[in-house]
Protein backbone atom coordinates (compact mmCIF):
# COMPACT_ATOMS: atom_id res chain seq x y z
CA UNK A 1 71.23 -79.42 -185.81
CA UNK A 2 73.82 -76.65 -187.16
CA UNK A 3 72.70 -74.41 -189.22
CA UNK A 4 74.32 -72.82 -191.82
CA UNK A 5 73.06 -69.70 -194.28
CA UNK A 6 71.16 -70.51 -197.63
CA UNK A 7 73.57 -72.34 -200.34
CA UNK A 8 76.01 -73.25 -197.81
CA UNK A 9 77.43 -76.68 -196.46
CA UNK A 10 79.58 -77.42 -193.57
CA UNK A 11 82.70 -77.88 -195.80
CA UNK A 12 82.03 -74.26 -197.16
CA UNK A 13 80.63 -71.91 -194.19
CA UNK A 14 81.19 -71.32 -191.15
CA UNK A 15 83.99 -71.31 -188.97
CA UNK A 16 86.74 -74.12 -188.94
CA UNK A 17 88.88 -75.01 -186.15
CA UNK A 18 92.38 -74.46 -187.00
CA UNK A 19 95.66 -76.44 -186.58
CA UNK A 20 96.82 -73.47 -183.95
CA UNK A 21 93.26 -72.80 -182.18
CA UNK A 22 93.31 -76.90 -181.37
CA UNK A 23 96.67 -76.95 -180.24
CA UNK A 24 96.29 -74.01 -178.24
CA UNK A 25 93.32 -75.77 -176.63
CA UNK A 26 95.55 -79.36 -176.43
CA UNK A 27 98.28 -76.95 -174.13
CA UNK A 28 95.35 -75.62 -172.14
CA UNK A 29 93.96 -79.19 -171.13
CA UNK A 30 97.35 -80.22 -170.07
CA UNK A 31 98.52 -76.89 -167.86
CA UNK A 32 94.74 -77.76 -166.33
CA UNK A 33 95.27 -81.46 -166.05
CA UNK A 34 98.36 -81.00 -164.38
CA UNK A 35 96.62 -78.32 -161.96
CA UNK A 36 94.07 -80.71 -161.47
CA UNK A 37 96.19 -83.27 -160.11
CA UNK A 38 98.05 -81.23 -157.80
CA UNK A 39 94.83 -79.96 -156.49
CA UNK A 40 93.09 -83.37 -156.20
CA UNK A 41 96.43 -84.39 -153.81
CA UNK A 42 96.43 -81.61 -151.64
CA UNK A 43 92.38 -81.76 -150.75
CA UNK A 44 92.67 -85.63 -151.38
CA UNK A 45 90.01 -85.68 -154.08
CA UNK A 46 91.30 -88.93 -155.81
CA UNK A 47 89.02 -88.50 -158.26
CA UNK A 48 90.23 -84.96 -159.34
CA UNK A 49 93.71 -86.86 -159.54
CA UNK A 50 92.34 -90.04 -162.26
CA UNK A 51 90.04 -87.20 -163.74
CA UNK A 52 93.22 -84.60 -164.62
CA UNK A 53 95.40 -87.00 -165.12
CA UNK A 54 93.34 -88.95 -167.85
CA UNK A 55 93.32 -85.04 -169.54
CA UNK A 56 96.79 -84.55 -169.36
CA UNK A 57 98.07 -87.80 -170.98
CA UNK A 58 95.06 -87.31 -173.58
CA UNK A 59 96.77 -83.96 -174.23
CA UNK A 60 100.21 -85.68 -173.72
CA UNK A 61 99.32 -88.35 -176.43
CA UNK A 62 97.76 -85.12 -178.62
CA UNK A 63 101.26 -83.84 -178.79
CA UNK A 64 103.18 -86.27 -179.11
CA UNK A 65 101.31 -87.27 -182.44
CA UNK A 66 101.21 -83.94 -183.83
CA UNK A 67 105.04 -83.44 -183.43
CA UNK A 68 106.27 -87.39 -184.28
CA UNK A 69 103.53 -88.89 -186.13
CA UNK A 70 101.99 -86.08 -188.31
């Protein structure tokens, strides 16, 4: 349950995620998605490699809206 301070609503307090913050985070998941994958080849963790792959074309498919779709 969030909680908010008397006489406000989620649309009107509190913190909002911005357009930059979640991009910012989008980048992050796919630098670490990438680094995942080389790491899950080297120790042969194949499940590192379907795990940080999955995150990077998540992020991939992020971008790629943002910049053609949006």
């Amino acid at each position: 349950m969030a909680r908010y301070r008397i006489g406000e609503t989620p649309e009107t307090g509190g913190d909002h995620l911005t357009e930059n913050l979640q991009t910012g985070a989008v980048v992050f998941g796919l630098i670490a998605g990438i680094g995942f994958v080389v790491a899950g080849l080297r120790a042969k963790q194949y499940w590192l490699v379907v795990w940080g792959a999955g995150l990077a074309l998540a992020s991939v498919a992020y971008l790629v809206y943002q910049i053609f779709i949006k």
